[in-house]
Protein backbone atom coordinates (compact mmCIF):
# COMPACT_ATOMS: atom_id res chain seq x y z
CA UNK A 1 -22.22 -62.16 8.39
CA UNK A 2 -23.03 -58.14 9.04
CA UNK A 3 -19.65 -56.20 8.36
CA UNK A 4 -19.33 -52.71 8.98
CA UNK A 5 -16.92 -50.36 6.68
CA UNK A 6 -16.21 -46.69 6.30
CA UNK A 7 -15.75 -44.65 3.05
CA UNK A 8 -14.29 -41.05 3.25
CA UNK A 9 -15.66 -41.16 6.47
CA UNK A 10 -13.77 -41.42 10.14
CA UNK A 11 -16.85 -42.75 12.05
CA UNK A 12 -16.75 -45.68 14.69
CA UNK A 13 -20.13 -47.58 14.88
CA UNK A 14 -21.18 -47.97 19.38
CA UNK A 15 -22.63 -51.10 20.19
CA UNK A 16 -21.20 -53.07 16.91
CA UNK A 17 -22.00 -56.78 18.66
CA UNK A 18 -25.87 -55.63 19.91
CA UNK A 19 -26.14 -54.01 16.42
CA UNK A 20 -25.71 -57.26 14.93
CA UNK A 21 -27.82 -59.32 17.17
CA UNK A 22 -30.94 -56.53 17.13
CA UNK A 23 -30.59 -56.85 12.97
CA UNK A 24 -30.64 -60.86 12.85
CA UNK A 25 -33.27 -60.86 15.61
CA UNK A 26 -35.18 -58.11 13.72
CA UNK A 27 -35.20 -60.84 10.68
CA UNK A 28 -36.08 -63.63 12.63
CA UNK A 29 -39.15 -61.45 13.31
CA UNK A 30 -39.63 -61.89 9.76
CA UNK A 31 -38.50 -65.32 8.92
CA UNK A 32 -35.27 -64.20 7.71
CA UNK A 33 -31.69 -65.29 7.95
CA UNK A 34 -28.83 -62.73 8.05
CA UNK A 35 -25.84 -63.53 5.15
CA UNK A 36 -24.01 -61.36 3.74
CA UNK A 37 -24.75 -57.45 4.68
CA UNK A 38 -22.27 -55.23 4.62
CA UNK A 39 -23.06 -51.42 6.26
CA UNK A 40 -20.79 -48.66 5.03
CA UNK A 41 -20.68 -45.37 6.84
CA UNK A 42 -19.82 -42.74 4.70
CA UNK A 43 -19.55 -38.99 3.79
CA UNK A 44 -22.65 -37.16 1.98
CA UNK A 45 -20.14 -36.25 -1.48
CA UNK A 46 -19.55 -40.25 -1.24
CA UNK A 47 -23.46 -41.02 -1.48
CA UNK A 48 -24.38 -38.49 -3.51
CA UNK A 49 -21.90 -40.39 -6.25
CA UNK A 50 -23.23 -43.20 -5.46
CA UNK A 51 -27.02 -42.06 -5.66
CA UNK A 52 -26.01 -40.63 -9.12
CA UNK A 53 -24.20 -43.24 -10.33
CA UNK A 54 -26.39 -46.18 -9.68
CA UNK A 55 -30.19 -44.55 -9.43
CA UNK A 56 -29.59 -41.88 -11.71
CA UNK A 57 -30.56 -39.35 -8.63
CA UNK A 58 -28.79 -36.02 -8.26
CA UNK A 59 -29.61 -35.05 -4.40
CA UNK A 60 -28.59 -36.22 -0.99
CA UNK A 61 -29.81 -38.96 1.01
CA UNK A 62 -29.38 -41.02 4.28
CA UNK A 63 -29.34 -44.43 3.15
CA UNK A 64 -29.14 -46.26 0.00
CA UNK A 65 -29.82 -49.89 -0.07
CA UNK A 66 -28.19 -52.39 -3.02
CA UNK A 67 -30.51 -55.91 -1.87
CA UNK A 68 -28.54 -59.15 -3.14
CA UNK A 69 -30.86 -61.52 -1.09
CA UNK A 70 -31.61 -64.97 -2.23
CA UNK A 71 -35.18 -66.29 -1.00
CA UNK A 72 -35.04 -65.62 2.70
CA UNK A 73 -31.32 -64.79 3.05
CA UNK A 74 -30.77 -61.54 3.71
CA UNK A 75 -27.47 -60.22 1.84
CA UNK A 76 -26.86 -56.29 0.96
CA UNK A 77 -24.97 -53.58 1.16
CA UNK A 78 -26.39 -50.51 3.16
CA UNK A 79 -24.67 -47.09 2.64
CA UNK A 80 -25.11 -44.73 5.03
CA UNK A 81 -24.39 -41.07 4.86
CA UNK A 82 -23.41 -39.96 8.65
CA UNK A 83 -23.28 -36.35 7.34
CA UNK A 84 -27.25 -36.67 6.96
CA UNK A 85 -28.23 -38.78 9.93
CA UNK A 86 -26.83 -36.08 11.99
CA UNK A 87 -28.51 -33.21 9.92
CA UNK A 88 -31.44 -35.13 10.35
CA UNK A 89 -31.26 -35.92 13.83
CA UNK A 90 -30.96 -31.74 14.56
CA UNK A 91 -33.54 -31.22 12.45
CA UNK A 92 -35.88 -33.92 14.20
CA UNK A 93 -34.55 -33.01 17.50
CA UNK A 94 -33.88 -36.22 18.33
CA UNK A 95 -30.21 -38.14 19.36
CA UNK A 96 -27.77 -38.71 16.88
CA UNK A 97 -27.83 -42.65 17.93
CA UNK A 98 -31.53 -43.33 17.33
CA UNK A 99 -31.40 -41.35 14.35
CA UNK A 100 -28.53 -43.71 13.29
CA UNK A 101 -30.22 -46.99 14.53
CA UNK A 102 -33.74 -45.90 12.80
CA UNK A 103 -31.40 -45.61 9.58
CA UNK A 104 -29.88 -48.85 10.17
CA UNK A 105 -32.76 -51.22 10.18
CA UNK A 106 -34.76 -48.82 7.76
CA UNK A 107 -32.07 -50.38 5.30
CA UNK A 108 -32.60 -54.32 6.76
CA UNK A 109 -36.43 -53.50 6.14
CA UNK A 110 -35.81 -53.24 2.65
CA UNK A 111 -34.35 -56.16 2.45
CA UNK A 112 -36.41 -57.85 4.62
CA UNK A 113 -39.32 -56.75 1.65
CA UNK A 114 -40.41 -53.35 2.84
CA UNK A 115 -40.88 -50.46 0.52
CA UNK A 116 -41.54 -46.94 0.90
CA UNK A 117 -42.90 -45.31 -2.75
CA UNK A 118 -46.42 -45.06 -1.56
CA UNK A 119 -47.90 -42.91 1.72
CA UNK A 120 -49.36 -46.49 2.80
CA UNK A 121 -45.78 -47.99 2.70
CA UNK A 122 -44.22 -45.40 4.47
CA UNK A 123 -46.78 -46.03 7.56
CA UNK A 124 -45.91 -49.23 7.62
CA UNK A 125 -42.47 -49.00 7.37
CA UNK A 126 -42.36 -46.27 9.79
CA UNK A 127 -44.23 -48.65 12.17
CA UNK A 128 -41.92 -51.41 11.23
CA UNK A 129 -38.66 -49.48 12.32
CA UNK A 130 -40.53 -48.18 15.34
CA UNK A 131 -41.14 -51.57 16.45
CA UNK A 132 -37.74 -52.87 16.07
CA UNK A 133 -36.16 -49.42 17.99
CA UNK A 134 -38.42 -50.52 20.54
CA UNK A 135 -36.76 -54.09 20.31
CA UNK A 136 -33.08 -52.54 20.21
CA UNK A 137 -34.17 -50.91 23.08
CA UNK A 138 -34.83 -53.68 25.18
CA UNK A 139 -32.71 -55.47 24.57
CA UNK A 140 -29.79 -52.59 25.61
CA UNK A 141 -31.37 -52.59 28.87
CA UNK A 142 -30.67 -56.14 29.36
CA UNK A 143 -27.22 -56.11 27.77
């Protein structure tokens, strides 16, 4: 089941039922089944606690990703700081919504097994999330 949630944050999600089907199709892609993830949209003060209380990291982020998945059930809890998506979306000129959606299923990568320590992970994830914002959307235009 994918919930969505907001901490300190007044933010309502477009799109929640295509959301949901994009992320479980995106893990079928990977022969993955969607559990238990919860998404919570929150404020940057909110994350930065969180980055600091769990990683030990004292700066800001966009997304921080707790993975609870059991073989290939994918159960989490993605935290999402909408303060930064739309800093980063100005500062990448692109749309606040694609910035948002790229965040989203950078989060179900990691779950999914992706990582992003090394230069050679980050092109792969990179490509990863461009390939599924390619899938999202499609399948907008037939929604």
């Amino acid at each position: 089941m994918i919930q969505y949630f907001n901490n300190e944050v007044d933010f309502d999600l477009k799109s929640k039922l295509l959301i949901k089907r994009w992320i479980k199709t995106v893990a079928e892609q990977y022969n993955k089944k969607c559990k238990d993830i919860n998404i919570i949209f929150c404020s940057d003060p909110a994350l930065l606690e969180i980055n600091r209380q769990f990683l030990g990291h004292d700066y800001y982020t966009d997304i921080i990703t707790f993975d609870y998945c059991e073989g290939d059930k994918l159960s989490g809890e993605l935290y999402i700081s909408i303060d930064t998506v739309r800093a980063n979306a100005d500062e990448y000129s692109q749309e606040f919504h694609v910035e948002l959606h790229r965040v989203i299923i950078h989060g179900i990568l990691h779950l999914v097994g992706f990582d992003d320590h090394t230069e050679e992970d980050i092109v792969k994830m990179r490509s990863a999330e461009d390939d599924a914002l390619e899938l999202f959307d499609s399948m907008n235009e037939h929604n």
